[in-house]
PDB file of N, CA and C in Angstrom:
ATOM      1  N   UNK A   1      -9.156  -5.042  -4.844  1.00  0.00           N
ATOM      2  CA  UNK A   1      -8.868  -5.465  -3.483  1.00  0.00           C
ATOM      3  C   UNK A   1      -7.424  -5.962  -3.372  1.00  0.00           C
ATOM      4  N   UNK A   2      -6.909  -6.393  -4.744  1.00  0.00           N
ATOM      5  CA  UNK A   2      -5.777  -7.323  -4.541  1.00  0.00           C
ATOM      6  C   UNK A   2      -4.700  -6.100  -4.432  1.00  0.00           C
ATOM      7  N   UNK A   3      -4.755  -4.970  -4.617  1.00  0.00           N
ATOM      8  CA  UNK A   3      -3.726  -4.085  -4.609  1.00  0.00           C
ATOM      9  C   UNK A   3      -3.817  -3.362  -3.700  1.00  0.00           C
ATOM     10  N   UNK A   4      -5.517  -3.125  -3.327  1.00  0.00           N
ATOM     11  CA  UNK A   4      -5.415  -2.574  -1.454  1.00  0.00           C
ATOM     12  C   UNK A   4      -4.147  -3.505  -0.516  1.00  0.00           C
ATOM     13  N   UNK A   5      -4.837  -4.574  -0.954  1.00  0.00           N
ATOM     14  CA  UNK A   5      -3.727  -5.494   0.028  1.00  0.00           C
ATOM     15  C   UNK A   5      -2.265  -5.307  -0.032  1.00  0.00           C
ATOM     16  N   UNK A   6      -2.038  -5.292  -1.289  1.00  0.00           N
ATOM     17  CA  UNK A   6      -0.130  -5.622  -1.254  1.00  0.00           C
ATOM     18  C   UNK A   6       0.247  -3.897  -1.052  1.00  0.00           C
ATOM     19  N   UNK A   7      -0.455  -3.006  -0.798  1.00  0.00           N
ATOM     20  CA  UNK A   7       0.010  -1.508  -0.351  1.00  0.00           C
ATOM     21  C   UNK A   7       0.590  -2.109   1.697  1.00  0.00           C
ATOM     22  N   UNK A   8      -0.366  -3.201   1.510  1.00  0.00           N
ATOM     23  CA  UNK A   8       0.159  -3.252   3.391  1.00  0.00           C
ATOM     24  C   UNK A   8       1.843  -3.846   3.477  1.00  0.00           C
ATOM     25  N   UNK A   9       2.131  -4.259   2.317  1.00  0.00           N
ATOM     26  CA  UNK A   9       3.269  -4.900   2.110  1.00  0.00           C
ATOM     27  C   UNK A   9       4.630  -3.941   1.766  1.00  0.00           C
ATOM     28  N   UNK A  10       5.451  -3.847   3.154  1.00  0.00           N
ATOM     29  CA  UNK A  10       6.521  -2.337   2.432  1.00  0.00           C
ATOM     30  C   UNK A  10       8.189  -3.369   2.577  1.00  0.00           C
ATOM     31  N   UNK A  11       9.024  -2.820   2.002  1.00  0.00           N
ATOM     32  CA  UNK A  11      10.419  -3.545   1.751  1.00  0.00           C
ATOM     33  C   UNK A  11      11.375  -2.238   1.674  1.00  0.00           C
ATOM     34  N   UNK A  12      12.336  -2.019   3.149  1.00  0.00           N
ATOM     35  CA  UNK A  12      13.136  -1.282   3.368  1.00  0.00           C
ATOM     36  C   UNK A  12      14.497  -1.838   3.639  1.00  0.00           C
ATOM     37  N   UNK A  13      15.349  -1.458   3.145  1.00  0.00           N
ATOM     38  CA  UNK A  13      16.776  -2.246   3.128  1.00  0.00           C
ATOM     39  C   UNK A  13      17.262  -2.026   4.298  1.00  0.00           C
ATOM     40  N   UNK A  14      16.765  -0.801   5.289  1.00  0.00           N
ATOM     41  CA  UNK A  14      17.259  -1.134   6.800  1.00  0.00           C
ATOM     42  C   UNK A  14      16.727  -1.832   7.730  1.00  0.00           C
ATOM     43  N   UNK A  15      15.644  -2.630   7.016  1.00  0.00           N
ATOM     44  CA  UNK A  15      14.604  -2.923   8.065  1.00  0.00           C
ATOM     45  C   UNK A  15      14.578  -4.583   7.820  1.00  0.00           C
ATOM     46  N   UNK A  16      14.538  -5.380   8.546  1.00  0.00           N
ATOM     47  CA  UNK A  16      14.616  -6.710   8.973  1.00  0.00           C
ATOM     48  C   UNK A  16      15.250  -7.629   7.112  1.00  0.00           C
ATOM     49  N   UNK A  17      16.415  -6.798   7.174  1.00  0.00           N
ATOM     50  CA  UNK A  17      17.137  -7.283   6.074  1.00  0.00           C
ATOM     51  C   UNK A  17      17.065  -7.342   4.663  1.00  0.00           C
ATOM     52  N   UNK A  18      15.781  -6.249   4.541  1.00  0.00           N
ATOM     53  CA  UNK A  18      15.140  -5.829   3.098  1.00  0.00           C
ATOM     54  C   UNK A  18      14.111  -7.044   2.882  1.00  0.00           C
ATOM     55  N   UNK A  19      13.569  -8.111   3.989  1.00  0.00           N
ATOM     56  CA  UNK A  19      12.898  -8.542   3.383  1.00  0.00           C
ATOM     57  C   UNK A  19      11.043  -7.722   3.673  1.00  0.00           C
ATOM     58  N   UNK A  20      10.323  -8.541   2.667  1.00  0.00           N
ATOM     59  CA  UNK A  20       9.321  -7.877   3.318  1.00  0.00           C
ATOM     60  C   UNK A  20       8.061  -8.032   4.459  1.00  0.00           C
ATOM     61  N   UNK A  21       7.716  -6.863   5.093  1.00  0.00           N
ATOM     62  CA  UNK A  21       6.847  -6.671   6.119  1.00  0.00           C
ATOM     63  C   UNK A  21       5.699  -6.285   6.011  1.00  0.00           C
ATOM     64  N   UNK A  22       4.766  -6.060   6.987  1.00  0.00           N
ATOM     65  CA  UNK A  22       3.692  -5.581   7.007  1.00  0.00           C
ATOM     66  C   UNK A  22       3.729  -4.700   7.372  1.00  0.00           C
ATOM     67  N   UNK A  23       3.152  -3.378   6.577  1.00  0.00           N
ATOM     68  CA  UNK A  23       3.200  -2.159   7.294  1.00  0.00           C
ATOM     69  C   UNK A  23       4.526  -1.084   7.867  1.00  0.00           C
ATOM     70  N   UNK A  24       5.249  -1.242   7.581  1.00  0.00           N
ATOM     71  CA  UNK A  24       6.291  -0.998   8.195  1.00  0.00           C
ATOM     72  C   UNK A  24       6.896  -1.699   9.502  1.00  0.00           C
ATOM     73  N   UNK A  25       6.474  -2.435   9.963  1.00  0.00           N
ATOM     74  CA  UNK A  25       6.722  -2.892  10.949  1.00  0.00           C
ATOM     75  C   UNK A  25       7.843  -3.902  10.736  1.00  0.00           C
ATOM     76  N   UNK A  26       7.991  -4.307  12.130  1.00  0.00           N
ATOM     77  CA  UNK A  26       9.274  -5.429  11.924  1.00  0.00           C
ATOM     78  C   UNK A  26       8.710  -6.968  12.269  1.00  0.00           C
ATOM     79  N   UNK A  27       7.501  -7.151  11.498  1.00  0.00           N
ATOM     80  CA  UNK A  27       7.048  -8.585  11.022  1.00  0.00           C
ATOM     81  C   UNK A  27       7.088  -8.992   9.774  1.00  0.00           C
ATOM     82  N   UNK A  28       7.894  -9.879   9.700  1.00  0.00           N
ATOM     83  CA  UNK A  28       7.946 -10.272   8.228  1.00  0.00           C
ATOM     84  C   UNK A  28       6.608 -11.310   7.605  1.00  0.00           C
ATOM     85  N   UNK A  29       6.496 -10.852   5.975  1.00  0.00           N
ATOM     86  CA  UNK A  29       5.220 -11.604   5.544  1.00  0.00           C
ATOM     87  C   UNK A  29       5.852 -12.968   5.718  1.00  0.00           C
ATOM     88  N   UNK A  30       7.215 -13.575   5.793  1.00  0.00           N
ATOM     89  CA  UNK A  30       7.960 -15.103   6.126  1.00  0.00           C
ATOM     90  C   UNK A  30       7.429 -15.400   7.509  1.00  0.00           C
ATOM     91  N   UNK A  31       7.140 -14.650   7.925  1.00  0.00           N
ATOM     92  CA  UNK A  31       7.039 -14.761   9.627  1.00  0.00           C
ATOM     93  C   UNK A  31       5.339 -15.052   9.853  1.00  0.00           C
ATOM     94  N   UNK A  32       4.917 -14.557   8.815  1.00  0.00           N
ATOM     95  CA  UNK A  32       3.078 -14.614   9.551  1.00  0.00           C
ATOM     96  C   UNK A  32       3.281 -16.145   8.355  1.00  0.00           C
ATOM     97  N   UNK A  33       3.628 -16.317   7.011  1.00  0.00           N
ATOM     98  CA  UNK A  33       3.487 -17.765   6.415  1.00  0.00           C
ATOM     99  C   UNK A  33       3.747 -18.989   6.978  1.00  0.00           C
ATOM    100  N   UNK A  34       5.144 -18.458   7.481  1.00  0.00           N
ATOM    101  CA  UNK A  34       5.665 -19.825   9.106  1.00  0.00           C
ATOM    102  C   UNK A  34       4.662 -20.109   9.894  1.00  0.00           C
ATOM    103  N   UNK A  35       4.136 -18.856  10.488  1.00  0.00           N
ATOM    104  CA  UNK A  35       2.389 -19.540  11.255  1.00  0.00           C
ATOM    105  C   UNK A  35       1.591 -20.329  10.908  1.00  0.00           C
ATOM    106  N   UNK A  36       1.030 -19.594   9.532  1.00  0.00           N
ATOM    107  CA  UNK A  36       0.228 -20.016   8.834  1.00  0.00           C
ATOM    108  C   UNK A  36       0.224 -21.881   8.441  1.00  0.00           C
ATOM    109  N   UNK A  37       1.715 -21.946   8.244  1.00  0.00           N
ATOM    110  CA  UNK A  37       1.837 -23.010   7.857  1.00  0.00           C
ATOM    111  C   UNK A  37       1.829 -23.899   8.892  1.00  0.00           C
ATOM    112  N   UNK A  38       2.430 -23.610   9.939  1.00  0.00           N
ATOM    113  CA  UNK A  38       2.443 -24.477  11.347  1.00  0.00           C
ATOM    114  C   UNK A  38       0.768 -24.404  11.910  1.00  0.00           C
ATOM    115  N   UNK A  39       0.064 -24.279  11.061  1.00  0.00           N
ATOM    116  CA  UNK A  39      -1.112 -24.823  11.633  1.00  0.00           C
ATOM    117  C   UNK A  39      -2.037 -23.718  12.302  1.00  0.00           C
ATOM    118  N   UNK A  40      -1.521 -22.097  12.675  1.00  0.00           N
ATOM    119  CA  UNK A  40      -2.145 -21.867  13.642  1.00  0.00           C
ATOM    120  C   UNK A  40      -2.943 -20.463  12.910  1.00  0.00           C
ATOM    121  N   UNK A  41      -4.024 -20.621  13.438  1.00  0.00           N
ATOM    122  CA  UNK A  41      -5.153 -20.064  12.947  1.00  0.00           C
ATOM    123  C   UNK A  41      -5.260 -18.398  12.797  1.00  0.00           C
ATOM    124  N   UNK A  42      -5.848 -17.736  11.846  1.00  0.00           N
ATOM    125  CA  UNK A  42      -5.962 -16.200  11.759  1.00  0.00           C
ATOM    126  C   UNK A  42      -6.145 -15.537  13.298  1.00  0.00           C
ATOM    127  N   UNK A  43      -7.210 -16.244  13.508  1.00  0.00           N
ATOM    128  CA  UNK A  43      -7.810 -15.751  14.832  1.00  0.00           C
ATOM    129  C   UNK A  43      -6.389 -15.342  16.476  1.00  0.00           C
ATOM    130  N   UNK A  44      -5.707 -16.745  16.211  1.00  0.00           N
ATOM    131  CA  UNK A  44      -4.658 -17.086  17.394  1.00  0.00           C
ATOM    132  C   UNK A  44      -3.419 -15.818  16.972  1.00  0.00           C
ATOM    133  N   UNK A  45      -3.015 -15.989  15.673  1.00  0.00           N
ATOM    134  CA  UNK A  45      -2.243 -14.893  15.633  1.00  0.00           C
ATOM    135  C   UNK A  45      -2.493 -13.557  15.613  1.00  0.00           C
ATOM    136  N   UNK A  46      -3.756 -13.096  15.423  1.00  0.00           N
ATOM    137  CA  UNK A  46      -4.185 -11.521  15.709  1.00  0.00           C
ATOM    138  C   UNK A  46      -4.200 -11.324  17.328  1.00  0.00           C
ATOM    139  N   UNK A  47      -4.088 -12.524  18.086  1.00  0.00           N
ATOM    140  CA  UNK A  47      -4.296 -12.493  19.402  1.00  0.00           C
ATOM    141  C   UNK A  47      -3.008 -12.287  20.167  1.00  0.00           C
ATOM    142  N   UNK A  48      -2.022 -13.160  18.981  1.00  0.00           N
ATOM    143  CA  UNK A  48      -0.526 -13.218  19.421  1.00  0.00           C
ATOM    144  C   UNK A  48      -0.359 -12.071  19.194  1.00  0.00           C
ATOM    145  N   UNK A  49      -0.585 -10.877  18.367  1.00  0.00           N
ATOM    146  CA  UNK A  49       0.217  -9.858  17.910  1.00  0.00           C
ATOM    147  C   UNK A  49      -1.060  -8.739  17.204  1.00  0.00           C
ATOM    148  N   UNK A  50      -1.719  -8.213  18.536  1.00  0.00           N
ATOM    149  CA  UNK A  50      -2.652  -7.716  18.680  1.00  0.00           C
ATOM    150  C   UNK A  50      -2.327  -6.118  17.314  1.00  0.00           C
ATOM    151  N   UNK A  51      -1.346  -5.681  17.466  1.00  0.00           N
ATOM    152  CA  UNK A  51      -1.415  -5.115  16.354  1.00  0.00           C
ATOM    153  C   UNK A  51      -1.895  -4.910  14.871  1.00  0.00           C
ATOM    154  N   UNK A  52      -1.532  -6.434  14.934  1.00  0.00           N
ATOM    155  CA  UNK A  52      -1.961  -7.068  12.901  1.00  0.00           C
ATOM    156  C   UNK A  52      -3.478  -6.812  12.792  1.00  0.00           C
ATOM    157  N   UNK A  53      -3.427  -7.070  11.721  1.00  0.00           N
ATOM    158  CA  UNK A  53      -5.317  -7.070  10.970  1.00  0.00           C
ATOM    159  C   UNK A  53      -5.144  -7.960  10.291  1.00  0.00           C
ATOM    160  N   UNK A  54      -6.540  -8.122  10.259  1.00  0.00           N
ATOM    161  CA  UNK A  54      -6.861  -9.562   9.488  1.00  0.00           C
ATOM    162  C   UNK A  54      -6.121  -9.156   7.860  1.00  0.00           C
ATOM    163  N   UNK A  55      -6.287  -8.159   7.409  1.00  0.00           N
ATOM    164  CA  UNK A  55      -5.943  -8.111   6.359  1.00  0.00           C
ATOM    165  C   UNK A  55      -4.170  -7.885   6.142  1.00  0.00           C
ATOM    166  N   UNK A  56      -3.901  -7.743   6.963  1.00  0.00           N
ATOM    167  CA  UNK A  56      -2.241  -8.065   7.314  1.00  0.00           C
ATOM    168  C   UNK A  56      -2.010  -9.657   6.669  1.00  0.00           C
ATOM    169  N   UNK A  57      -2.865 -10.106   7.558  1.00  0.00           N
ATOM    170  CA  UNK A  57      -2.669 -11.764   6.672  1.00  0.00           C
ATOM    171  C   UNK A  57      -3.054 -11.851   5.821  1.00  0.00           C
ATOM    172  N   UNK A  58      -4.085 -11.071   5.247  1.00  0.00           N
ATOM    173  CA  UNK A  58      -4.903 -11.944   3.788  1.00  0.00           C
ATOM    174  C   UNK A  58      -3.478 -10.515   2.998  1.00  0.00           C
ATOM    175  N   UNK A  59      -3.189  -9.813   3.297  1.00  0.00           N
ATOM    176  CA  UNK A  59      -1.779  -9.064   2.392  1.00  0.00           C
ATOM    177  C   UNK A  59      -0.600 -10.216   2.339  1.00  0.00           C
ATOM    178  N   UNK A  60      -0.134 -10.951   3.675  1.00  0.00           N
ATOM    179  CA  UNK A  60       0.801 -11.336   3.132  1.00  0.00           C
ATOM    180  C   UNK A  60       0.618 -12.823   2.616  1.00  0.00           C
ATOM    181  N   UNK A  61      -0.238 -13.254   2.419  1.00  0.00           N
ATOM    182  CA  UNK A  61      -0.963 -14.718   1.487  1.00  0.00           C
ATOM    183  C   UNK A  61      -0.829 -14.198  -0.086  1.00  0.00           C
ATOM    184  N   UNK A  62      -1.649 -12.605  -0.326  1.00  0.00           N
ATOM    185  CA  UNK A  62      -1.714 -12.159  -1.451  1.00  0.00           C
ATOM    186  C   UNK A  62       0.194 -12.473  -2.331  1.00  0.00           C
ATOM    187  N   UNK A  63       0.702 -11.623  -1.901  1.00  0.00           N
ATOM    188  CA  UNK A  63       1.878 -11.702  -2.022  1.00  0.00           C
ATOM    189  C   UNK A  63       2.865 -12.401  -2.413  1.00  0.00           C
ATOM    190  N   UNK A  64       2.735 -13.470  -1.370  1.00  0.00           N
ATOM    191  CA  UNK A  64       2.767 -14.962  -1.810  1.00  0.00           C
ATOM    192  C   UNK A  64       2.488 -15.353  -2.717  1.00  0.00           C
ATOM    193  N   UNK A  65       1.784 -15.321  -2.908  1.00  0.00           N
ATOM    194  CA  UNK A  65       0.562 -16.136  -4.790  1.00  0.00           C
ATOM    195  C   UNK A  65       1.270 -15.314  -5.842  1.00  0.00           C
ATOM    196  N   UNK A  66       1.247 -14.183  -5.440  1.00  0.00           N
ATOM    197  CA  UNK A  66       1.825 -12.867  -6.170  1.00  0.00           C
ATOM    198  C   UNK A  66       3.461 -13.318  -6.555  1.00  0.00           C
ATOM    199  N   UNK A  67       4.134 -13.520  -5.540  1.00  0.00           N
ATOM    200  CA  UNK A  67       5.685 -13.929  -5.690  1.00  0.00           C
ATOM    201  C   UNK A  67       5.616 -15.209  -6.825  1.00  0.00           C
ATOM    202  N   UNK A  68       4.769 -16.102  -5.955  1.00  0.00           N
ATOM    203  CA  UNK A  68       5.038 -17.843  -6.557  1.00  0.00           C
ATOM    204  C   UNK A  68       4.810 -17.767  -8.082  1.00  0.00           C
ATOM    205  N   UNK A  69       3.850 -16.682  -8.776  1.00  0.00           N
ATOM    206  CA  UNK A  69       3.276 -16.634  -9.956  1.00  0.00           C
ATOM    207  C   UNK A  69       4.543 -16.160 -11.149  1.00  0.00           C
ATOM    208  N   UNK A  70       5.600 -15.722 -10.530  1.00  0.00           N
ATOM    209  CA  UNK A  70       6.083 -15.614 -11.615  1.00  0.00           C
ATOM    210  C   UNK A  70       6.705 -16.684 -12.240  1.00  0.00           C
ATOM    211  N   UNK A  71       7.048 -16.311 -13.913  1.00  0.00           N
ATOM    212  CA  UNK A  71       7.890 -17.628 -14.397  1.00  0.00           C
ATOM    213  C   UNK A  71       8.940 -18.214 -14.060  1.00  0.00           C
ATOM    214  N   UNK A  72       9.002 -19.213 -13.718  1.00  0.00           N
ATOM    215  CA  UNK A  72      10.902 -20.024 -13.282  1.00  0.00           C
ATOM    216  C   UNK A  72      11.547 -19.652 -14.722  1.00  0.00           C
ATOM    217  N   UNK A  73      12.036 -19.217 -15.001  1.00  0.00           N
ATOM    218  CA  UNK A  73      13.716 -20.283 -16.290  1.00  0.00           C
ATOM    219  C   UNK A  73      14.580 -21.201 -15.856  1.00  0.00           C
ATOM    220  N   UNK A  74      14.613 -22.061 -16.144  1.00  0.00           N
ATOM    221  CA  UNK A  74      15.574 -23.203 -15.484  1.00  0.00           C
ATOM    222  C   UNK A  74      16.831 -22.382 -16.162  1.00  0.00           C
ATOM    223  N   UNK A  75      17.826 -22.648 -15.051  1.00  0.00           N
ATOM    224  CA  UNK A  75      19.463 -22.456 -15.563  1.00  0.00           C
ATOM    225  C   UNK A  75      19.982 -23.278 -16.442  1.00  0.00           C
ATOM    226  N   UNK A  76      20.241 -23.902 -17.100  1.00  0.00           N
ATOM    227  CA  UNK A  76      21.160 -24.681 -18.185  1.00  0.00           C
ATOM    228  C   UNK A  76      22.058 -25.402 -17.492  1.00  0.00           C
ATOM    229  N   UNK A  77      22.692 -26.559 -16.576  1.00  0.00           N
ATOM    230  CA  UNK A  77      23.820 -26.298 -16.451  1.00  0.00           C
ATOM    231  C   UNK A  77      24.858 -27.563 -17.408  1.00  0.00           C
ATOM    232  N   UNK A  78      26.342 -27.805 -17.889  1.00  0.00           N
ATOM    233  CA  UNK A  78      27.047 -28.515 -18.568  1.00  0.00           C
ATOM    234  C   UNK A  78      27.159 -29.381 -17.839  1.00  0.00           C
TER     235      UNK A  78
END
């Protein structure tokens, strides 16, 4: 399931600055997390942006977890 999902996830360097979107479209997965985080519910934003699917969001949450998981290296600095 976890890779059905991140297929909804595409990254084009002409398209809203190479970061990434859903679907091709010009919503960024930054853009549905900003929601997410401001509180407002799956339901309200499929309503805001009748296009998305639920799994639009549960893709760009995946992603997320997906990004955050990799290892840091701290830089060194003198």
């Amino acid at each position: 399931m976890k890779t059905e999902l991140l297929r909804r996830i595409t990254i084009n360097p002409g398209q809203c600055g190479g970061r990434p979107c859903i679907r091709g479209m010009r919503i960024r997965v930054q853009d549905i997390l900003d929601m997410l985080a401001a509180g407002t519910s799956e339901e309200e934003i499929l309503g805001d942006y009748p296009y998305l699917e639920l799994d639009d969001i549960r893709a760009a949450m995946t992603y997320a977890a997906a990004y955050l998981n990799h290892t840091i290296v701290p830089v060194q600095t003198r």
